[in-house]
N, C-alpha and C. Protein backbone atom coordinates (compact mmCIF):
# COMPACT_ATOMS: atom_id res chain seq x y z
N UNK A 1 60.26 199.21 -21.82
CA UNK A 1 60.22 200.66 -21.75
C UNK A 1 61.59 201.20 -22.16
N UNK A 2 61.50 201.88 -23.19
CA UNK A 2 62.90 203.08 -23.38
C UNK A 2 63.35 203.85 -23.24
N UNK A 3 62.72 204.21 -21.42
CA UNK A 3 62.97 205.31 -21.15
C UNK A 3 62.05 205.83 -19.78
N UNK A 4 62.47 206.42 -18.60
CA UNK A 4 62.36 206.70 -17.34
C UNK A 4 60.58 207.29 -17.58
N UNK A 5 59.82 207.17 -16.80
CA UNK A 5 58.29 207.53 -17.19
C UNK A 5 58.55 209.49 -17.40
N UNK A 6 58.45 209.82 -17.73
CA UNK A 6 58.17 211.29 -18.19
C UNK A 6 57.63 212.55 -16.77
N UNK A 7 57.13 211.75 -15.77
CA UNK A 7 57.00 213.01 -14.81
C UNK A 7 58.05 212.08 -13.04
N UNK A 8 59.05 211.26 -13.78
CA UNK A 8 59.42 210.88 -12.45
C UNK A 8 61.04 211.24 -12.78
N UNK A 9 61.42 211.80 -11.46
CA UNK A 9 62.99 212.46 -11.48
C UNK A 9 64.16 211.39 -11.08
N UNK A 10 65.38 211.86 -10.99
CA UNK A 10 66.79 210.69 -10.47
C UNK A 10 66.48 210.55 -8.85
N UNK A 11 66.00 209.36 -8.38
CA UNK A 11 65.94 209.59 -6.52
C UNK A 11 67.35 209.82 -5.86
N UNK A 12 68.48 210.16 -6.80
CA UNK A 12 70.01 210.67 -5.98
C UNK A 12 70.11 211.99 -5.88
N UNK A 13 70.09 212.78 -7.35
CA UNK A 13 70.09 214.20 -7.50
C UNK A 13 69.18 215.30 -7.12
N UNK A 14 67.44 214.16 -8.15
CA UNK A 14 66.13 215.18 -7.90
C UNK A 14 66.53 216.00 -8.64
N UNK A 15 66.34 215.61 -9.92
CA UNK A 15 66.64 216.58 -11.15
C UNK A 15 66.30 215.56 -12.42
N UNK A 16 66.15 215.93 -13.57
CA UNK A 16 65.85 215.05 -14.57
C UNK A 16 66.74 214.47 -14.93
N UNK A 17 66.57 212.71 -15.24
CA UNK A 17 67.44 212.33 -15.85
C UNK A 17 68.42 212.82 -16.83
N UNK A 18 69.86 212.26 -16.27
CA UNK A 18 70.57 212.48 -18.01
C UNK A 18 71.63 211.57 -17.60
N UNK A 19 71.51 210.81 -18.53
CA UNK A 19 71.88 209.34 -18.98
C UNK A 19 70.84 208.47 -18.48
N UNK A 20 69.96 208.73 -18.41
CA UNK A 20 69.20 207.88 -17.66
C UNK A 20 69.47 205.95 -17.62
N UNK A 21 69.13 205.42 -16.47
CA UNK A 21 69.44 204.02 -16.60
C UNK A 21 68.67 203.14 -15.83
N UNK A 22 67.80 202.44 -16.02
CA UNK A 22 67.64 200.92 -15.20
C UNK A 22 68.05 200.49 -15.24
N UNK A 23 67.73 199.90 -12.98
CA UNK A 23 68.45 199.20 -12.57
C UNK A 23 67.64 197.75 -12.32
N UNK A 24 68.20 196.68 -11.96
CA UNK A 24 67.60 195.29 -12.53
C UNK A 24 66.28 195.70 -11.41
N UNK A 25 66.23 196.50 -10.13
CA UNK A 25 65.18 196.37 -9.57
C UNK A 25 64.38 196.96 -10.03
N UNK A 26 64.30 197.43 -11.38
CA UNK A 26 63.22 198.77 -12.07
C UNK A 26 63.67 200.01 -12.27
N UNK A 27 63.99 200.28 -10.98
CA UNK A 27 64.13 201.85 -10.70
C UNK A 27 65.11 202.49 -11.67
N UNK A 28 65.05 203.69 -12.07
CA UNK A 28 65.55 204.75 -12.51
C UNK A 28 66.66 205.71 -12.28
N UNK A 29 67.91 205.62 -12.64
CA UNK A 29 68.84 206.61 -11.96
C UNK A 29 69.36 207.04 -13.25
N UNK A 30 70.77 208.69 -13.20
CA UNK A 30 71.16 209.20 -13.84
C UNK A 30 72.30 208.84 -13.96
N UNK A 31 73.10 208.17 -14.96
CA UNK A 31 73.91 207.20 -15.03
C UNK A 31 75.32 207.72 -14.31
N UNK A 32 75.55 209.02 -14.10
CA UNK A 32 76.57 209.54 -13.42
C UNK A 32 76.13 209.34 -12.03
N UNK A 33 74.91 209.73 -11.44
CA UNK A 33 74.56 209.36 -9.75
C UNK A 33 75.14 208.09 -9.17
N UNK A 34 74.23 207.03 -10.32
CA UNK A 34 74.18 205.65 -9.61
C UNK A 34 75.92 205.51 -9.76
N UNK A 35 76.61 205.90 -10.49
CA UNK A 35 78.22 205.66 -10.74
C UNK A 35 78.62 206.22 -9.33
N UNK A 36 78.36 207.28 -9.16
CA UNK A 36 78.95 208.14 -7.85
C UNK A 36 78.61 206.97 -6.47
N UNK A 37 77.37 206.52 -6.65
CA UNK A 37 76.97 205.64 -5.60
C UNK A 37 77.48 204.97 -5.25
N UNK A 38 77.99 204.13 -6.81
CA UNK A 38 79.06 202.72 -6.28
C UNK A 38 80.45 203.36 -5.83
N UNK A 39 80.80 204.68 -6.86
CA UNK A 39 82.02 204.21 -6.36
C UNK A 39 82.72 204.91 -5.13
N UNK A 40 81.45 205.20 -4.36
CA UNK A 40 81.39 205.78 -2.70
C UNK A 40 81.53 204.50 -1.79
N UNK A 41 80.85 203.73 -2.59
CA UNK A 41 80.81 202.22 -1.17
C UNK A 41 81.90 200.88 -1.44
N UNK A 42 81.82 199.86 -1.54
CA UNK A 42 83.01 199.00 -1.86
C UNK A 42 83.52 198.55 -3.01
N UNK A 43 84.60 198.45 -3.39
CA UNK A 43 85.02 198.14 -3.94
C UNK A 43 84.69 196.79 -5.01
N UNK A 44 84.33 195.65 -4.30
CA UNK A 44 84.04 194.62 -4.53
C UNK A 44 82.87 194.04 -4.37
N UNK A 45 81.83 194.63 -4.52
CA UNK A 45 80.75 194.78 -4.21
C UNK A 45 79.97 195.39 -5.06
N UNK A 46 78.39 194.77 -5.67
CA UNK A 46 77.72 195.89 -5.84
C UNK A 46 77.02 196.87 -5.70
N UNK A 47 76.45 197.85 -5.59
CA UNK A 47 76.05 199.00 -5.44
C UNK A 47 74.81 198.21 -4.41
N UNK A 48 73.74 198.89 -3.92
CA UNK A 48 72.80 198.82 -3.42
C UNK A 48 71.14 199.85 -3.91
N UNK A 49 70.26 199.51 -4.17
CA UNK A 49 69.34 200.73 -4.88
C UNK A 49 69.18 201.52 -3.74
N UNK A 50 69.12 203.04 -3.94
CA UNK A 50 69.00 203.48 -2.72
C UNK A 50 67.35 203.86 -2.56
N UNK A 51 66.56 202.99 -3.36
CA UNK A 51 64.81 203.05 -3.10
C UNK A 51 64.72 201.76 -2.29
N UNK A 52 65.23 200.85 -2.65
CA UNK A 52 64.82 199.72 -2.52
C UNK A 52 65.88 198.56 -1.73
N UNK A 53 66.63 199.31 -1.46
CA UNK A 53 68.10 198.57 -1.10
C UNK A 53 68.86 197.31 -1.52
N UNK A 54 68.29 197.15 -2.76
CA UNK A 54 68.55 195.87 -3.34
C UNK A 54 69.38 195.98 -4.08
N UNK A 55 70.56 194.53 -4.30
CA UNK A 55 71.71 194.88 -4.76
C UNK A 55 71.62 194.98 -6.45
N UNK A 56 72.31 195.78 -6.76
CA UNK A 56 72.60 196.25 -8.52
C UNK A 56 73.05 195.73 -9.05
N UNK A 57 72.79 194.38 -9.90
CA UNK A 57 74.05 193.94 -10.69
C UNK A 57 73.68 194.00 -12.19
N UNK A 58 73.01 194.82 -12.75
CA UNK A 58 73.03 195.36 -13.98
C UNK A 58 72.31 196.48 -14.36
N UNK A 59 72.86 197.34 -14.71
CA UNK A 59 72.50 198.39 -15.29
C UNK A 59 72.37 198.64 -16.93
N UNK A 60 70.79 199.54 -17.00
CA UNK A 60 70.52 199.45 -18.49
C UNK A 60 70.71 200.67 -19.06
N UNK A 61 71.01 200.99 -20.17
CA UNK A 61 70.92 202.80 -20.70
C UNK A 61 69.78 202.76 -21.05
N UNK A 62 69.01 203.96 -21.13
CA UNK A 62 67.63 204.10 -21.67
C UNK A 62 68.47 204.03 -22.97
N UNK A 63 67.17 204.04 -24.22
CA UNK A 63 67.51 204.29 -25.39
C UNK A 63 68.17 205.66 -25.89
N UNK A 64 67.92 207.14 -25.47
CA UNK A 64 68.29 208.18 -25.54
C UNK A 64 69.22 208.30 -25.07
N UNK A 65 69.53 207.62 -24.32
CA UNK A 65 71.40 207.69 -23.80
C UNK A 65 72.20 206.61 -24.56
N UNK A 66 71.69 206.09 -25.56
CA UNK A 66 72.73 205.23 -26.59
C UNK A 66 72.14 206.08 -27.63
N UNK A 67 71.53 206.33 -28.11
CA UNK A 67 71.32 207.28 -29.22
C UNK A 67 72.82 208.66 -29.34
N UNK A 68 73.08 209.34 -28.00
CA UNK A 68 74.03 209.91 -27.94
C UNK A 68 75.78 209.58 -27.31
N UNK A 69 75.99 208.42 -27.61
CA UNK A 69 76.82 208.04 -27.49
C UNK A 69 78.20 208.56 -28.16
N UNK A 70 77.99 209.77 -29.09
CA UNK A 70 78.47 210.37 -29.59
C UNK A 70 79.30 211.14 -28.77
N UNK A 71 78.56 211.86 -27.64
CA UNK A 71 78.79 212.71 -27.15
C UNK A 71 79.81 211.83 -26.07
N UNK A 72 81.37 212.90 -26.05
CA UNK A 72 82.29 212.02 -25.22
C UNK A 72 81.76 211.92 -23.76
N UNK A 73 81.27 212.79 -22.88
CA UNK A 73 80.53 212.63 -21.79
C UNK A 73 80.13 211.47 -21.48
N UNK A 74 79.23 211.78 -22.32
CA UNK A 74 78.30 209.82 -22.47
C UNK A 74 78.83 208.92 -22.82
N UNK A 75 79.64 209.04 -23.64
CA UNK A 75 80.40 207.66 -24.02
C UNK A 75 81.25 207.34 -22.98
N UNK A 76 81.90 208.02 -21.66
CA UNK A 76 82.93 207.96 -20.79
C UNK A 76 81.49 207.31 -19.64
N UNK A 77 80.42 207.46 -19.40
CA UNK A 77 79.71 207.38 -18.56
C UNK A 77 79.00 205.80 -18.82
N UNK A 78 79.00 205.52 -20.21
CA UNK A 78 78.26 204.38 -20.61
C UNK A 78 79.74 203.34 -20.59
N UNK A 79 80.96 203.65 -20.68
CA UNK A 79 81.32 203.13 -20.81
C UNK A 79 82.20 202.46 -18.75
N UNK A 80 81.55 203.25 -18.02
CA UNK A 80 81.52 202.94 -16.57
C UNK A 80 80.73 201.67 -16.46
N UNK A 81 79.43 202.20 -17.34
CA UNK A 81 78.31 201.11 -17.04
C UNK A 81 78.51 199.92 -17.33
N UNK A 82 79.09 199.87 -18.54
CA UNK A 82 79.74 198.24 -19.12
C UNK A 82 80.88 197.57 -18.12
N UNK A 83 81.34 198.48 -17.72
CA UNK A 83 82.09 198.15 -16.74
C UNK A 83 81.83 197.59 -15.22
N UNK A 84 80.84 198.55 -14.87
CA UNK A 84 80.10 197.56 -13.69
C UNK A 84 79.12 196.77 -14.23
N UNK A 85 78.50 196.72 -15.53
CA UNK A 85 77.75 195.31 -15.96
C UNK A 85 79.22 194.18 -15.69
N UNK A 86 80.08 194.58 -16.41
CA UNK A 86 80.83 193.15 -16.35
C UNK A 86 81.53 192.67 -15.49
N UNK A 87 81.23 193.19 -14.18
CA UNK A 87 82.26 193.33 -12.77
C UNK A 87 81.15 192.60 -12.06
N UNK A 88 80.00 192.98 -12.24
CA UNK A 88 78.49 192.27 -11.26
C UNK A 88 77.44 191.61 -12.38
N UNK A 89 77.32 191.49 -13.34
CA UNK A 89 76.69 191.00 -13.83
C UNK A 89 76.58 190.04 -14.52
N UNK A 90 77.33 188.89 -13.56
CA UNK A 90 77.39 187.51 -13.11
C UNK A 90 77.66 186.69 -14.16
N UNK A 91 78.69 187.67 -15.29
CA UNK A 91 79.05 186.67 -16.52
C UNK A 91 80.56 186.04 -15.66
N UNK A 92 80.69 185.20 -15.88
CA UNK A 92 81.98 184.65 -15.62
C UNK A 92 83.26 185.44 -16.68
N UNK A 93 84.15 185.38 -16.43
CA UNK A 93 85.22 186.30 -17.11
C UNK A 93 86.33 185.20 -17.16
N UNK A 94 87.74 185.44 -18.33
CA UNK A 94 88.21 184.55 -18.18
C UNK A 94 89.69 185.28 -17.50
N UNK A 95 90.74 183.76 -17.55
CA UNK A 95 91.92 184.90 -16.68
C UNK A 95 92.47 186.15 -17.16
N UNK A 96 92.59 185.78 -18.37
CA UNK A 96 92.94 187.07 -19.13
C UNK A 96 92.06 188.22 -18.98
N UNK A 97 91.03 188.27 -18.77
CA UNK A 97 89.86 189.42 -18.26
C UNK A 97 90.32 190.37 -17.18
N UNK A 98 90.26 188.68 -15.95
CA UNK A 98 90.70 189.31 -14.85
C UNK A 98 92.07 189.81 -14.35
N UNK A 99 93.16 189.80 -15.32
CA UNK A 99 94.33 190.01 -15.08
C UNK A 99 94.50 191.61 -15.17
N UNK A 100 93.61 192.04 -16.32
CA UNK A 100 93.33 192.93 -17.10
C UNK A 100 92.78 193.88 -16.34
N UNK A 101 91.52 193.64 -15.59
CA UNK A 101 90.63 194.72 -14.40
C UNK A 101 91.30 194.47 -13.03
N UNK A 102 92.60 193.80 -13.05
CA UNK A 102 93.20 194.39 -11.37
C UNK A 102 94.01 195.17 -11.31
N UNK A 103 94.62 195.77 -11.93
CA UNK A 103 95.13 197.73 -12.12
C UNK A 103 93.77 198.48 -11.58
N UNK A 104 92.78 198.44 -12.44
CA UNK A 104 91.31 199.00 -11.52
C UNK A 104 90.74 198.57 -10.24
N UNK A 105 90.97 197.37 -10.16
CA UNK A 105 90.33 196.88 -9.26
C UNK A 105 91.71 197.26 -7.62
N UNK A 106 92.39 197.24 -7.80
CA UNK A 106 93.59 197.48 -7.12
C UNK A 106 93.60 199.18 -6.36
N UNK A 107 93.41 200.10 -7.81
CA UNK A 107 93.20 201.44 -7.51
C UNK A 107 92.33 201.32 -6.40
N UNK A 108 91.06 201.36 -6.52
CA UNK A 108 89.61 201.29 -6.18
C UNK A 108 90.40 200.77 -4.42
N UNK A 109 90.93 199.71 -4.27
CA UNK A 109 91.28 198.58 -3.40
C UNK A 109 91.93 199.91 -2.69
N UNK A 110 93.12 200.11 -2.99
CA UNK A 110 94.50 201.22 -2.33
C UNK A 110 93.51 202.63 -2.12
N UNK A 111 92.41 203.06 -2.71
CA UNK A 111 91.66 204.44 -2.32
C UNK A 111 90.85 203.67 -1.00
N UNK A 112 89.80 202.56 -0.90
CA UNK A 112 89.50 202.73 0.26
C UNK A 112 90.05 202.25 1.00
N UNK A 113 91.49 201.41 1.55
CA UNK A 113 92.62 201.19 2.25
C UNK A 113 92.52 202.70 2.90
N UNK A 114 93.52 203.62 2.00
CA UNK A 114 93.42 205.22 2.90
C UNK A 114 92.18 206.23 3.04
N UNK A 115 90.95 205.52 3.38
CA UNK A 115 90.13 206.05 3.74
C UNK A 115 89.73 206.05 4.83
N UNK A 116 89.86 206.88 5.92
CA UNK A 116 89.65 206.37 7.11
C UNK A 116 88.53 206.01 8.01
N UNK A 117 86.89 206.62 6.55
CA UNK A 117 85.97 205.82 7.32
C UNK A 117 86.03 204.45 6.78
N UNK A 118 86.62 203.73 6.28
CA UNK A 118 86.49 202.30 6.42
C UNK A 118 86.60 201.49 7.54
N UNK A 119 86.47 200.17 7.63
CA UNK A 119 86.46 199.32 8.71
C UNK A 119 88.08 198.24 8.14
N UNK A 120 87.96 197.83 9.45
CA UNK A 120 89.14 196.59 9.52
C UNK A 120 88.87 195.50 8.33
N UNK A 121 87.61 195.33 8.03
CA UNK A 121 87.42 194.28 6.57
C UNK A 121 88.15 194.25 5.94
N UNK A 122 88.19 196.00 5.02
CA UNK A 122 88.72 196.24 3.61
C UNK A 122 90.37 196.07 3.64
N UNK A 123 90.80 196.04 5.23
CA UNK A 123 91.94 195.99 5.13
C UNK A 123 92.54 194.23 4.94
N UNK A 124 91.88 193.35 5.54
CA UNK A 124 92.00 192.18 6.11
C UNK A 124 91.44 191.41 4.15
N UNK A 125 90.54 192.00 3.43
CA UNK A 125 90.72 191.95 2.21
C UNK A 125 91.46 192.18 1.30
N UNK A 126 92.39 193.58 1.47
CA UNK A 126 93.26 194.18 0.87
C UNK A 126 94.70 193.05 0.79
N UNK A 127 95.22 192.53 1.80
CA UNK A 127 95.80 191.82 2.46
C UNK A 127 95.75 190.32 1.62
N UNK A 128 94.59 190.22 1.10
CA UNK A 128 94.36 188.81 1.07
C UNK A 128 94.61 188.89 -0.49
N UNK A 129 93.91 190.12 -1.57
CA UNK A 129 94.30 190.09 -2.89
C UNK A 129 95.54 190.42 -3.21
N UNK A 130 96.40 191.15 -2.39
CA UNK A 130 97.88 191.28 -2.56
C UNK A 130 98.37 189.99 -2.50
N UNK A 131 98.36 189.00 -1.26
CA UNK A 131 99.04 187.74 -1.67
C UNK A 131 98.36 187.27 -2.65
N UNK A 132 96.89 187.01 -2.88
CA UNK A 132 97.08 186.37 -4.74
C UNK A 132 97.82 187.10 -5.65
N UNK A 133 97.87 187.91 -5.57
CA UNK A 133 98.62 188.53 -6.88
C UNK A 133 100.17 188.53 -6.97
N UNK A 134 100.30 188.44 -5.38
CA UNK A 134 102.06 187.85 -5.26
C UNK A 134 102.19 186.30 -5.45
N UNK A 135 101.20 185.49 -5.06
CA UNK A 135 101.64 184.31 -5.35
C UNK A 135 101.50 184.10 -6.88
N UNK A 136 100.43 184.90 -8.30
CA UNK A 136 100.69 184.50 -9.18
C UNK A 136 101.39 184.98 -9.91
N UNK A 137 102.20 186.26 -9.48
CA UNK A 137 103.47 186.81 -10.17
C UNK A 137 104.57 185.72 -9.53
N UNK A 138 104.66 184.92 -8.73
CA UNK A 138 105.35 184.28 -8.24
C UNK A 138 105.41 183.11 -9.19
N UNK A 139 104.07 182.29 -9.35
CA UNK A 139 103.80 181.17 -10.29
C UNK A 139 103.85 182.03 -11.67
N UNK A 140 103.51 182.77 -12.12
CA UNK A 140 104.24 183.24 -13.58
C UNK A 140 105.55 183.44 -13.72
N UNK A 141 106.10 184.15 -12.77
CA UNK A 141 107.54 184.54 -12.64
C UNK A 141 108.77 183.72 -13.39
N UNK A 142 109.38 183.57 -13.97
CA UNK A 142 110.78 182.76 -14.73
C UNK A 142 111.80 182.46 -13.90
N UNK A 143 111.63 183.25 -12.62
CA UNK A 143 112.59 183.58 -11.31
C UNK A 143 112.78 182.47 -10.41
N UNK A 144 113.26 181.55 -10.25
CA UNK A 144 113.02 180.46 -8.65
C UNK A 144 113.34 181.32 -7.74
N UNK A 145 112.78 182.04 -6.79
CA UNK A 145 113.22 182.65 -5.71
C UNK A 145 113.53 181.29 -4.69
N UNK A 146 112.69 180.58 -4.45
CA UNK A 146 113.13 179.55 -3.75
C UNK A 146 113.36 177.79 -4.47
N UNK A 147 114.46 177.67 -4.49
CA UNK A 147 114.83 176.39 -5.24
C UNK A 147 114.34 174.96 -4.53
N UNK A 148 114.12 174.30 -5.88
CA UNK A 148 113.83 173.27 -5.03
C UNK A 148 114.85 172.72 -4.31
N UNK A 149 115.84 172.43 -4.60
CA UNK A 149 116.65 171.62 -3.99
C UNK A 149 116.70 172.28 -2.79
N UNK A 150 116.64 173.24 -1.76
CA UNK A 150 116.19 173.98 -0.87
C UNK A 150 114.94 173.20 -0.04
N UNK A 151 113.84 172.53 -0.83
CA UNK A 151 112.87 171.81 -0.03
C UNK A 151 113.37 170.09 0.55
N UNK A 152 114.38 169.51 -0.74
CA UNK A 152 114.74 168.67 -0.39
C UNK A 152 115.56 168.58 0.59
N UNK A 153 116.30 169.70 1.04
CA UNK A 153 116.96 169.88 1.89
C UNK A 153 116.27 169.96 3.16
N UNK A 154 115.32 170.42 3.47
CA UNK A 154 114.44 171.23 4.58
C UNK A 154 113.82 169.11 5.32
N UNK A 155 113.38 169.07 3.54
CA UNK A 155 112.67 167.00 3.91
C UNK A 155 113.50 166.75 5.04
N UNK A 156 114.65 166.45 4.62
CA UNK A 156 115.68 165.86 5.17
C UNK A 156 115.87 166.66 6.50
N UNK A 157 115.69 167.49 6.91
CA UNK A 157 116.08 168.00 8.05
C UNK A 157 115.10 167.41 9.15
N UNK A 158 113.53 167.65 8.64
CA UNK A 158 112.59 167.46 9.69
C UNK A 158 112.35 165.88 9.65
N UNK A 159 112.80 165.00 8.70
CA UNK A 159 113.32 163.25 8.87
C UNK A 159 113.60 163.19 10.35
């Protein structure tokens, strides 16, 4: 199908599609809604359908919303979608990918940190991708902050 059935509306807005999109469970959303959806709930995570509660990990454009891709709107909206296709839609990525989406992924991270309906999780997560990212600016780094000869020293102490 190329396109949302003709007498059924967005179940977020309740208004006619525009951008219209399937989601892997079938259902139908307006590619700005289902965007608003995710990026209300976690970060690291995908969305949930809100018919069906099942999780989202790919989203389709109808055909009429790649037909106008022209239009910068749509092209800023389709180009969300590729974005959560390639964040949940279970392609493997390589490091260079992921080096690349943690400026975004980070933002996203630091907005629901100061949100105060969050829970203790996002923080106890937050926490946990900062040290990867310190330990691999650490292992990239050119810097010895800590020398070895410093460990050989430490050997020898607890001898």
């Amino acid at each position: 199908m190329d396109g949302p059935p003709g007498n059924d509306c967005c179940a977020i807005c309740h208004g006619h599609f525009n951008i219209a999109c399937q989601a892997n469970c079938s259902h139908w959303f307006c590619g700005d809604c289902i965007m608003l959806v995710w990026h209300h709930g976690s970060v690291l995570q995908p969305c949930k359908c809100p018919l069906c509660r099942r999780q989202i990990t790919l989203l389709v454009p109808g055909e009429a919303s790649l037909r106008e891709r022209n239009d910068p709107h749509v092209a800023e909206v389709l180009g969300k979608i590729e974005r959560y296709n390639h964040l949940f839609g279970g392609n493997t990525s390589s490091l260079v990918q992921r080096m690349q989406d943690l400026p975004f992924l980070l933002r996203r991270l630091l907005r629901e940190i100061m949100d105060p309906q969050r829970s203790l999780p996002v923080v106890i997560k937050a926490r946990v991708y900062i040290a990867m990212v310190l330990s691999a600016v650490y292992i990239i780094s050119p810097v010895d902050i800590i020398p070895e000869a410093m460990g050989d020293n430490l050997q020898e102490f607890w001898e």
